[in-house]
Protein backbone atom coordinates (compact mmCIF):
# COMPACT_ATOMS: atom_id res chain seq x y z
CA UNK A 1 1.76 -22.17 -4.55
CA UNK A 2 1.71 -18.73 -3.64
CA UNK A 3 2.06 -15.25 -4.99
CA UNK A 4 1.26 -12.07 -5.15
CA UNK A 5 -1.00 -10.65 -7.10
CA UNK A 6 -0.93 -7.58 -9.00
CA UNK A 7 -0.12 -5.79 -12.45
CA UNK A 8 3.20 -5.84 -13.49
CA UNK A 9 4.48 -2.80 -13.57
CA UNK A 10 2.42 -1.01 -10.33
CA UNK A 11 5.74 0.25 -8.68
CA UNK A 12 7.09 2.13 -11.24
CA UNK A 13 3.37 3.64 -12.17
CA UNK A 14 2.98 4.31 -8.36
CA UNK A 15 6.85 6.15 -8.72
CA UNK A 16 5.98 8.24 -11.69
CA UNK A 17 2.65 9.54 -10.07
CA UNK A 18 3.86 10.03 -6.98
CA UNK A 19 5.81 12.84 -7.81
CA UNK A 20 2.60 14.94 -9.16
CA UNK A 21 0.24 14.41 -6.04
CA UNK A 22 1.52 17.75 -4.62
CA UNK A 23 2.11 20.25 -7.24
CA UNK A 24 -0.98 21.39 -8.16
CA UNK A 25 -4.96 20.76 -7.78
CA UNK A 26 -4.75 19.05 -10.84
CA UNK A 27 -1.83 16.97 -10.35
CA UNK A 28 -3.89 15.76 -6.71
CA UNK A 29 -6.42 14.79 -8.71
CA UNK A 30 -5.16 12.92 -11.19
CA UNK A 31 -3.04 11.33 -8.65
CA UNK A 32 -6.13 10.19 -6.70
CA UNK A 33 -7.74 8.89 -9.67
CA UNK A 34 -4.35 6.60 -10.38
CA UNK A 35 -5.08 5.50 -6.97
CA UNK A 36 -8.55 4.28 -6.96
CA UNK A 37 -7.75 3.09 -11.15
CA UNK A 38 -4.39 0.96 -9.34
CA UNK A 39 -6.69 -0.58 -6.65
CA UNK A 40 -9.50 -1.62 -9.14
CA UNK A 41 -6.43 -3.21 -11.28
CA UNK A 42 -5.07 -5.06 -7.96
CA UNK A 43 -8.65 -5.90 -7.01
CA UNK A 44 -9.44 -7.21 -10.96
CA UNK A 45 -6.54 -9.38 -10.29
CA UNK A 46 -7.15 -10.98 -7.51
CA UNK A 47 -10.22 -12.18 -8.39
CA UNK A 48 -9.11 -13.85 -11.08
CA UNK A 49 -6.72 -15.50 -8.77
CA UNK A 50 -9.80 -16.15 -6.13
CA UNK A 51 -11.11 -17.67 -9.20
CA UNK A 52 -8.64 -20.66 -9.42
CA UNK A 53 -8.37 -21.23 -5.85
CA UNK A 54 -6.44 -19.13 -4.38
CA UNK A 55 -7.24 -17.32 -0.89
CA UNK A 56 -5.19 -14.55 0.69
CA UNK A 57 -2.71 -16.37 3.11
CA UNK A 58 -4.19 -13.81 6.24
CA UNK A 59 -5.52 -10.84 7.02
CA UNK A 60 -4.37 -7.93 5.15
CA UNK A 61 -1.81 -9.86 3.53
CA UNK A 62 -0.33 -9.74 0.07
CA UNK A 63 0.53 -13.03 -0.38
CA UNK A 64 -2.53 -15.49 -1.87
CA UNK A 65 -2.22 -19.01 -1.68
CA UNK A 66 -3.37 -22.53 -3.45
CA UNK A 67 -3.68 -26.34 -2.15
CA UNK A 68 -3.53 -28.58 -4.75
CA UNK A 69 -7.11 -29.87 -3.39
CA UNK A 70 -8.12 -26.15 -3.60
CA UNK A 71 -7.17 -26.01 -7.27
CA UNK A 72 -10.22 -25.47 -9.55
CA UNK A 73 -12.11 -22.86 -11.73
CA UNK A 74 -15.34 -20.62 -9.55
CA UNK A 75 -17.51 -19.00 -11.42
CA UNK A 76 -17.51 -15.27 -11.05
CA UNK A 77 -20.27 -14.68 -9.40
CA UNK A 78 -19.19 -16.71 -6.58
CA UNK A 79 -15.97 -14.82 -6.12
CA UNK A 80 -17.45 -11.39 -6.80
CA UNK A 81 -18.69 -10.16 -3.51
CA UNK A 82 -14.92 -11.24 -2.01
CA UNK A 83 -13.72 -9.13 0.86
CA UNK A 84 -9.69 -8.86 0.48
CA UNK A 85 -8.68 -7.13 3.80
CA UNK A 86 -6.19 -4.53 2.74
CA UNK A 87 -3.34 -2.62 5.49
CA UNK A 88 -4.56 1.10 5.19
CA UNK A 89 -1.86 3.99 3.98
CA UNK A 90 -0.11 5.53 6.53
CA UNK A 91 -1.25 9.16 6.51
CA UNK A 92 1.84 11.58 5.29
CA UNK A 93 2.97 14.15 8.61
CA UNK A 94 2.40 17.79 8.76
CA UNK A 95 5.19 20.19 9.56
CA UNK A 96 3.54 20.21 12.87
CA UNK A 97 3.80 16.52 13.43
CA UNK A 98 7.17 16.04 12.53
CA UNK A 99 8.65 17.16 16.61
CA UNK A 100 7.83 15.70 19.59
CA UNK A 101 6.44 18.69 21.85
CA UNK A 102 10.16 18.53 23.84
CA UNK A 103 11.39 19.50 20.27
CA UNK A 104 13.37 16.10 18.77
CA UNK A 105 12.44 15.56 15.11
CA UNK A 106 10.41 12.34 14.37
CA UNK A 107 11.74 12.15 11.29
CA UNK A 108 15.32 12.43 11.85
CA UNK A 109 17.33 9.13 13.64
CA UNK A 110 18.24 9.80 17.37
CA UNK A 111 21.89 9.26 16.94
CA UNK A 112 21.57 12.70 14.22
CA UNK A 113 19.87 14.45 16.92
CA UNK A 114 22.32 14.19 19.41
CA UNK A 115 25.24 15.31 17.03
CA UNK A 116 23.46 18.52 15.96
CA UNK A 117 22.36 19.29 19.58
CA UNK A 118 24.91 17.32 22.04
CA UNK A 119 23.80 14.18 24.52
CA UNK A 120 21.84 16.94 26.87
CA UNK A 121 20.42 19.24 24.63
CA UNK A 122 18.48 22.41 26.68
């Protein structure tokens, strides 16, 4: 078997905090704190998984997996200390890191680029 584990409704918690992290001080923290309180869900979770068997299917993946032979109940302990490798966020740009130094946006598709500035642009 595999899965991935998690809580149930993460993406649509992750989509309503999102849209606080930049407004104010406050709304940065409180977005950080749904961060770290997310992860220590996620975490929570996969132990439990770990638990029965399961083992994340490779590094930094999401998916966890189970062999029937695998299949049994670890005490907590045993699974407490777990490393699960995690991908890190990617970092958000600043203004400044948005153009390439000859000037093309690095957020904007090429094909955009060239219609706003011609095939040659100067």
């Amino acid at each position: 078997a595999v899965l991935q584990p998690g809580a149930e409704n993460a993406e649509e918690e992750h989509a309503r905090a999102e849209g606080h992290e930049e407004e104010t001080e406050e709304g940065r923290a409180l977005f950080q704190l749904f961060l770290a309180e997310r992860a220590a869900a996620q975490r929570k979770v996969a132990l439990q998984w770990a638990r029965l068997g399961f083992r994340q299917a490779r590094f930094a993946s999401p998916s966890w997996y189970v062999t029937p032979d695998r299949l049994e109940l670890v005490p907590i302990e045993e699974v407490a200390g777990l490393h699960i490798s995690a991908t890190p966020d990617k970092p958000k740009l600043a203004p400044r890191d948005t153009q390439e130094p000859g000037g093309v946006p690095l957020d904007k598709p090429l094909a955009e680029f060239f219609e706003e500035h011609g095939r040659w642009s100067k």
